[in-house]
PDB file of N, CA and C in Angstrom:
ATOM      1  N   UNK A   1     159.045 -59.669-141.383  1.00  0.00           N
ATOM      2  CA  UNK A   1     160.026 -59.734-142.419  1.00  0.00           C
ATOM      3  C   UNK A   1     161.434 -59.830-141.835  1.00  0.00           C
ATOM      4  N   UNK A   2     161.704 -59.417-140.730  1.00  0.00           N
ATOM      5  CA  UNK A   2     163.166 -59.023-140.077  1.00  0.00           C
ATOM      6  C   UNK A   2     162.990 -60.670-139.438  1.00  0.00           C
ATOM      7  N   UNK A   3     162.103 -61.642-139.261  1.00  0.00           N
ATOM      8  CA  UNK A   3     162.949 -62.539-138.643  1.00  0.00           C
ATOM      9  C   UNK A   3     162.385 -63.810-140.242  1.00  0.00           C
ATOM     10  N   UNK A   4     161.856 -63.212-140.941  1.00  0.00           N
ATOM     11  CA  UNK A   4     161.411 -64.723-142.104  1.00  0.00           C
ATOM     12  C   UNK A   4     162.663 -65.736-142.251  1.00  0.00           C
ATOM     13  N   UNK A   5     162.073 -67.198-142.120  1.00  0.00           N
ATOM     14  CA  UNK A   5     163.057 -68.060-142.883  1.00  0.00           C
ATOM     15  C   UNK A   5     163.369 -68.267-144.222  1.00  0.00           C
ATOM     16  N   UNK A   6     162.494 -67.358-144.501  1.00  0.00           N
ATOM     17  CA  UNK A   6     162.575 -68.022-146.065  1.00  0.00           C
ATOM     18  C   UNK A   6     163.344 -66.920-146.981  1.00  0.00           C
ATOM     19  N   UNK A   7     163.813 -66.747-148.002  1.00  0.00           N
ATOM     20  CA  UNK A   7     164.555 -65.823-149.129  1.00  0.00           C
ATOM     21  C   UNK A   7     163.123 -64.642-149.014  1.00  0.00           C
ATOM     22  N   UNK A   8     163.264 -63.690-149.068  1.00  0.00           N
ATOM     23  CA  UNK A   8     162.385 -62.699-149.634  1.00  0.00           C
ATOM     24  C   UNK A   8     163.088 -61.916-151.044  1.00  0.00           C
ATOM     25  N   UNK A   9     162.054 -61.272-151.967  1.00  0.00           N
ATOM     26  CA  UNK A   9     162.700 -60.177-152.291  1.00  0.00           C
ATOM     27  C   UNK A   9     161.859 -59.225-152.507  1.00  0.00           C
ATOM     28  N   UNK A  10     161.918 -57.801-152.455  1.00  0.00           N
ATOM     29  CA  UNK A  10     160.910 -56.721-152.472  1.00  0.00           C
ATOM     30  C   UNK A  10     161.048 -56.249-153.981  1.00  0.00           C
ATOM     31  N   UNK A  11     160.200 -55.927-154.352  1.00  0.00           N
ATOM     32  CA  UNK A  11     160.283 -55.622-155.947  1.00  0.00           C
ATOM     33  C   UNK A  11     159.496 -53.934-155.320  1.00  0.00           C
ATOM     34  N   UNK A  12     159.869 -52.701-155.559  1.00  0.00           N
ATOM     35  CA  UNK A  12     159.409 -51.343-155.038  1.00  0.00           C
ATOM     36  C   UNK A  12     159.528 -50.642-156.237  1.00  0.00           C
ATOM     37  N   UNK A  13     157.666 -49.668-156.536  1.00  0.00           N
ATOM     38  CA  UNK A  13     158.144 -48.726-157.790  1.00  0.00           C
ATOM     39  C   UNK A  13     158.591 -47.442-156.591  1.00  0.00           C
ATOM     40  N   UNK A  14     159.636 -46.953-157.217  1.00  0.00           N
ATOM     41  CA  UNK A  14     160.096 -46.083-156.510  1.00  0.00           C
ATOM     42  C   UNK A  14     159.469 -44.244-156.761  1.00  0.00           C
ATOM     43  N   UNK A  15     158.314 -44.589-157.496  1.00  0.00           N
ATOM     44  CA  UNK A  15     157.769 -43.254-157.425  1.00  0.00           C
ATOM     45  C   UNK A  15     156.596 -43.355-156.637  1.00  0.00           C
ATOM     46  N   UNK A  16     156.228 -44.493-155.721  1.00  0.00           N
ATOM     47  CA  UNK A  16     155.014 -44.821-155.212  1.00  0.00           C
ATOM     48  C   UNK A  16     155.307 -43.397-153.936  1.00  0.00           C
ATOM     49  N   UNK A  17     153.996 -42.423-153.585  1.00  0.00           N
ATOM     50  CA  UNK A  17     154.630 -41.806-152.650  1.00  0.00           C
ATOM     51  C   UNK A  17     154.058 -41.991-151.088  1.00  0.00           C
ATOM     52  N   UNK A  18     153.637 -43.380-151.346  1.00  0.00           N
ATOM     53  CA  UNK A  18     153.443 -43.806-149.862  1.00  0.00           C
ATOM     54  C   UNK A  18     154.479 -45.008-149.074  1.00  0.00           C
ATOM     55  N   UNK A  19     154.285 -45.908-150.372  1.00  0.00           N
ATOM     56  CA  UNK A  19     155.653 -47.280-149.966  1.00  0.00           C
ATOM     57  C   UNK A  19     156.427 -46.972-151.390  1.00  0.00           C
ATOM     58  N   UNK A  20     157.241 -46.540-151.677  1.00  0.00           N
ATOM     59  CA  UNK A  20     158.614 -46.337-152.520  1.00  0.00           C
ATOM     60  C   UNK A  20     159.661 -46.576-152.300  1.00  0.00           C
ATOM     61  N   UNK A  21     160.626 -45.447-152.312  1.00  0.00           N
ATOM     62  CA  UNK A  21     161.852 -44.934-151.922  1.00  0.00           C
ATOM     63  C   UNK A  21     161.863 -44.764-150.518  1.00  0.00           C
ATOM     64  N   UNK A  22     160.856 -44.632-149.509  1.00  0.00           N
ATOM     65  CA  UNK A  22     161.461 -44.169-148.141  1.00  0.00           C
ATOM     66  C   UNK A  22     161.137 -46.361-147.564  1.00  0.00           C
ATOM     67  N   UNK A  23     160.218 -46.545-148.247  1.00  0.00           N
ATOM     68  CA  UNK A  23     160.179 -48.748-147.614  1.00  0.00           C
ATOM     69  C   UNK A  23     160.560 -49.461-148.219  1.00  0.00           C
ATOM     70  N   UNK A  24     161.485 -49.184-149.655  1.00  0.00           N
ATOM     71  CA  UNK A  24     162.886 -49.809-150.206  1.00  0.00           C
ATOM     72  C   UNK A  24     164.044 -49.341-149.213  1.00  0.00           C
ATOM     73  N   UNK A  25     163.997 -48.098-148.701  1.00  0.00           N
ATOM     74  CA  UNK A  25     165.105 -47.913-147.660  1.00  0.00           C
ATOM     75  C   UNK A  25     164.858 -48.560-146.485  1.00  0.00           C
ATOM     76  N   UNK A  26     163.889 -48.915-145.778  1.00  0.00           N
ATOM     77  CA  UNK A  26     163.851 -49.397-144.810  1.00  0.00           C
ATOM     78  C   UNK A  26     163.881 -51.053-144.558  1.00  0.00           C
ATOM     79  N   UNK A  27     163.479 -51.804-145.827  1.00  0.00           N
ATOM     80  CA  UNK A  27     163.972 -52.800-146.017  1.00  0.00           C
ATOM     81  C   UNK A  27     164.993 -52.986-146.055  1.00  0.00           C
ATOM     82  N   UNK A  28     166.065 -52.140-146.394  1.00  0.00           N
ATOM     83  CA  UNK A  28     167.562 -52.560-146.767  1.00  0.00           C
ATOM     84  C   UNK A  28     168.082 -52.450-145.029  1.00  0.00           C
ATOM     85  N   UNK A  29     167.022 -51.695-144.317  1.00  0.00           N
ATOM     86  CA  UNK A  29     167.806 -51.015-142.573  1.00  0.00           C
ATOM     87  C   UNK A  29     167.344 -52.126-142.062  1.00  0.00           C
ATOM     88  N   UNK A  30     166.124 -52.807-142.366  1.00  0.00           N
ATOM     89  CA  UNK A  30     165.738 -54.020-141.182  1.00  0.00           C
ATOM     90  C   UNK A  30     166.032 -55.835-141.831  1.00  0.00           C
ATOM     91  N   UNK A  31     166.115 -55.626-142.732  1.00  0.00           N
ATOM     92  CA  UNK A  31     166.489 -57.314-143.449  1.00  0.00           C
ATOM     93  C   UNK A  31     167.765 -57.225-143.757  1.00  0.00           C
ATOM     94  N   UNK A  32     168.087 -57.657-143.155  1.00  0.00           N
ATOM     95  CA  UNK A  32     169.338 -58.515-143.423  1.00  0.00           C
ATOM     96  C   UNK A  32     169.689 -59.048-145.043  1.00  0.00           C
ATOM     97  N   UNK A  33     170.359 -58.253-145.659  1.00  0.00           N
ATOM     98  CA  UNK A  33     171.074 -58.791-147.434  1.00  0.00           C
ATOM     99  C   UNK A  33     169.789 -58.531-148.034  1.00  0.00           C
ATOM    100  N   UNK A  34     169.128 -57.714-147.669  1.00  0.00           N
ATOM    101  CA  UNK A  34     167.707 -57.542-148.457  1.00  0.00           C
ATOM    102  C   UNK A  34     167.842 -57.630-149.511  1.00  0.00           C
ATOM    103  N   UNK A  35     167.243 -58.310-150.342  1.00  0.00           N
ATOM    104  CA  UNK A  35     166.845 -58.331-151.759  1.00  0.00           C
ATOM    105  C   UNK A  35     165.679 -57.549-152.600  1.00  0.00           C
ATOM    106  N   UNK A  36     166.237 -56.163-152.797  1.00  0.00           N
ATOM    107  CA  UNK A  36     165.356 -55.095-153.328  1.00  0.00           C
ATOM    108  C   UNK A  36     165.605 -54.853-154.739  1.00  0.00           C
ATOM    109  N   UNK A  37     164.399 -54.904-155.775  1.00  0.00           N
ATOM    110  CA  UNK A  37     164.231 -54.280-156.802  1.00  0.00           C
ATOM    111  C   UNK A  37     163.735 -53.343-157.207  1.00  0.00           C
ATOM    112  N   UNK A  38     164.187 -52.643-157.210  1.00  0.00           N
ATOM    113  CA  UNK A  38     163.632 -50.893-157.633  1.00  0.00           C
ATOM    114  C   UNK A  38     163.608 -50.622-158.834  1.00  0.00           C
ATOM    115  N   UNK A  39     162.144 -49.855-158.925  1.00  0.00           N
ATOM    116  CA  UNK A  39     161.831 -49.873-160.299  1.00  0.00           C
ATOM    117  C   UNK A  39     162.218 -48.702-160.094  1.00  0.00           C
ATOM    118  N   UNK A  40     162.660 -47.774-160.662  1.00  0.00           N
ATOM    119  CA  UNK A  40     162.566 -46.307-160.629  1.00  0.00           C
ATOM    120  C   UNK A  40     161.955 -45.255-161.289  1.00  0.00           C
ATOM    121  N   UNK A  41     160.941 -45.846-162.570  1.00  0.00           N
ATOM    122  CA  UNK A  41     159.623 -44.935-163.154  1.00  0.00           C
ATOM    123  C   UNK A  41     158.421 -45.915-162.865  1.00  0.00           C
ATOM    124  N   UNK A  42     158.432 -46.498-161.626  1.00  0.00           N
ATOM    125  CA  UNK A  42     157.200 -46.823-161.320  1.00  0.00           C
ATOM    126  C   UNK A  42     156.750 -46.615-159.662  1.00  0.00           C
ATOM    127  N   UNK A  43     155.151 -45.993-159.918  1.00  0.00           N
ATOM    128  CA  UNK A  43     154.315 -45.892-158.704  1.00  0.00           C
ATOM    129  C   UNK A  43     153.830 -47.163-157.698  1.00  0.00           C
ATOM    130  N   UNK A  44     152.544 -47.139-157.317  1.00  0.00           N
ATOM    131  CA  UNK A  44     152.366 -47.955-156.597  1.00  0.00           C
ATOM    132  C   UNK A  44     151.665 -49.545-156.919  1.00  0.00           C
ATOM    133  N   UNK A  45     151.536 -49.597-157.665  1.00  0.00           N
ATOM    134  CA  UNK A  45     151.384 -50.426-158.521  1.00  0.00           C
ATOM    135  C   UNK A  45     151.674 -51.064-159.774  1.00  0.00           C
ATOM    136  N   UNK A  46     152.964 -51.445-159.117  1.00  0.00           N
ATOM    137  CA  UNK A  46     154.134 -52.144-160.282  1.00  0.00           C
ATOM    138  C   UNK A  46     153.651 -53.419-160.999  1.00  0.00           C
ATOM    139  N   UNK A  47     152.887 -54.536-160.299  1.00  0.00           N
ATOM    140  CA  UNK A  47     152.316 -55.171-161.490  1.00  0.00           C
ATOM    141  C   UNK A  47     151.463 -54.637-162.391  1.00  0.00           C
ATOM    142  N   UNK A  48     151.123 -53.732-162.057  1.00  0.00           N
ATOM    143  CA  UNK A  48     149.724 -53.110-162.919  1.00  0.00           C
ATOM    144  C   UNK A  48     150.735 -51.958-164.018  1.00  0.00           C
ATOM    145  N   UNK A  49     151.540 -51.494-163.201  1.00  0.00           N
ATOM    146  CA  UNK A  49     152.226 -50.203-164.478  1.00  0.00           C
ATOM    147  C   UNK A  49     153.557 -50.967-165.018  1.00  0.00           C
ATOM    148  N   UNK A  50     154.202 -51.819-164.849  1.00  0.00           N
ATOM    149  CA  UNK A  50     155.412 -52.505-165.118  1.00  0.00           C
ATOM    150  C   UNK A  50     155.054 -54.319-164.946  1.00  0.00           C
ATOM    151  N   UNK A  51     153.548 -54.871-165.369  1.00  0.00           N
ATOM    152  CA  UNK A  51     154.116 -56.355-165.037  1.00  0.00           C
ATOM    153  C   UNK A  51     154.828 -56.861-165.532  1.00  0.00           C
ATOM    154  N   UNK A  52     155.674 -56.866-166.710  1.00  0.00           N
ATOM    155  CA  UNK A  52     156.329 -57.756-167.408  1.00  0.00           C
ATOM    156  C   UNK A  52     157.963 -57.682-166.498  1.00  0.00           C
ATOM    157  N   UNK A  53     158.476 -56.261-166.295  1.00  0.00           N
ATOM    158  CA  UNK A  53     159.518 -55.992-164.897  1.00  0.00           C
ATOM    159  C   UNK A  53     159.249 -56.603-163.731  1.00  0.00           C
ATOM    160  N   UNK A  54     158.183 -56.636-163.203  1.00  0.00           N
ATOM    161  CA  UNK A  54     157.763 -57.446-162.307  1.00  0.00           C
ATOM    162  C   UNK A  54     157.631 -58.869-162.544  1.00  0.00           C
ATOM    163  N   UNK A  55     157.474 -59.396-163.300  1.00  0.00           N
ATOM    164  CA  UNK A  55     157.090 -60.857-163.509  1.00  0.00           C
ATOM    165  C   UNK A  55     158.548 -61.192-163.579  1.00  0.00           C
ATOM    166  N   UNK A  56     159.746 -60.422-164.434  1.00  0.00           N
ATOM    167  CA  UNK A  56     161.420 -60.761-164.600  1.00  0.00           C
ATOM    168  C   UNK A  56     161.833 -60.628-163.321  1.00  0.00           C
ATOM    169  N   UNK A  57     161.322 -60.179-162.055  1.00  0.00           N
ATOM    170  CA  UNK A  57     162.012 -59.717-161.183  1.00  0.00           C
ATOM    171  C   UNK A  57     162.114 -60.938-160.249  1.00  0.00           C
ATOM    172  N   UNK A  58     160.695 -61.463-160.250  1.00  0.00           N
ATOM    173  CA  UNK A  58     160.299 -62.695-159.697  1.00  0.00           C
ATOM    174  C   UNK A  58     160.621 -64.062-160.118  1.00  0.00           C
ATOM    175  N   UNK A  59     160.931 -63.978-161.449  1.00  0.00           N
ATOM    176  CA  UNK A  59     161.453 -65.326-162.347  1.00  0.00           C
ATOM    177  C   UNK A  59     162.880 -65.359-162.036  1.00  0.00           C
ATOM    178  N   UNK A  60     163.576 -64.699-162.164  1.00  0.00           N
ATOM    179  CA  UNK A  60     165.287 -64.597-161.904  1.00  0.00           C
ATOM    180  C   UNK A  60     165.439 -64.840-159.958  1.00  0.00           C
ATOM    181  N   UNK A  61     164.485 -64.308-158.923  1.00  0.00           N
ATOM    182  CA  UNK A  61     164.348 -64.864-158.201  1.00  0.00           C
ATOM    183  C   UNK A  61     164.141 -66.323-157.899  1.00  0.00           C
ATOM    184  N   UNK A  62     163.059 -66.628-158.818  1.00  0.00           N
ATOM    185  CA  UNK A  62     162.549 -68.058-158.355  1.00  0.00           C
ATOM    186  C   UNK A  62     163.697 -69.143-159.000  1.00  0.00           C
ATOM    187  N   UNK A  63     164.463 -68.710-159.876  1.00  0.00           N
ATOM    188  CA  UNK A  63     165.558 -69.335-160.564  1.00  0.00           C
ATOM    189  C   UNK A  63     166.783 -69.429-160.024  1.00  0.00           C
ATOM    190  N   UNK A  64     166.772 -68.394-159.508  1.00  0.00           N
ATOM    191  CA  UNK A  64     168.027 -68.556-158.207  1.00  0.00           C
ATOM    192  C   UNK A  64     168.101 -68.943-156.851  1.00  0.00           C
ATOM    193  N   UNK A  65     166.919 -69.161-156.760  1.00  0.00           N
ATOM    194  CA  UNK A  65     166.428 -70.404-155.226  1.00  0.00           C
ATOM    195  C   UNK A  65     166.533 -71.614-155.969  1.00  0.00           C
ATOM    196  N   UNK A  66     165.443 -71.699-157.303  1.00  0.00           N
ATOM    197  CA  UNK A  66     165.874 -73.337-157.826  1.00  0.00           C
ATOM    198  C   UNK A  66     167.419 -74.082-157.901  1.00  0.00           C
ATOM    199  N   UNK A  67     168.586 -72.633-158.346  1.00  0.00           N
ATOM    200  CA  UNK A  67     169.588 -73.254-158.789  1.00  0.00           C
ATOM    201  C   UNK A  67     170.292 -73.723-156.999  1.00  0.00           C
ATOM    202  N   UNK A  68     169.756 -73.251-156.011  1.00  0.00           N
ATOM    203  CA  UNK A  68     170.449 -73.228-154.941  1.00  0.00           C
ATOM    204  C   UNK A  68     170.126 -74.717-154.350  1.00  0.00           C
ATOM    205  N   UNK A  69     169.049 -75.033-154.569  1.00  0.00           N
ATOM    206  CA  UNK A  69     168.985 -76.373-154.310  1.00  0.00           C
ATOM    207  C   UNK A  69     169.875 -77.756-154.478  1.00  0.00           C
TER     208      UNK A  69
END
């Protein structure tokens, strides 16, 4: 992830208590302009407990690479 060419963005439920809040922070320490979405009443499975947040998180992404073109 620290050397990808391509745009990433992390979409993190931040109550997950294995990848949350402590690998939304560490994304922001190793990527460069990281692009993190934090859910903050969701566990570890944000498409499954939040897809419709998740699916907006990814559409406004994919819309803002399209417009960059």
């Amino acid at each position: 992830m620290e050397q990808a060419r391509c745009p990433l963005r992390f979409v993190v439920g931040m109550l997950d208590p294995v990848s949350g809040a402590p690998m939304a922070a560490r994304f922001k320490e190793l990527v460069p302009n990281a692009d993190v979405v934090e859910l903050p009443d969701v566990g570890h499975y944000p498409q499954v407990e939040a897809p419709e947040r998740v699916l907006a998180a990814c559409e406004e992404f994919w819309k803002a690479l399209w417009e960059r073109l």
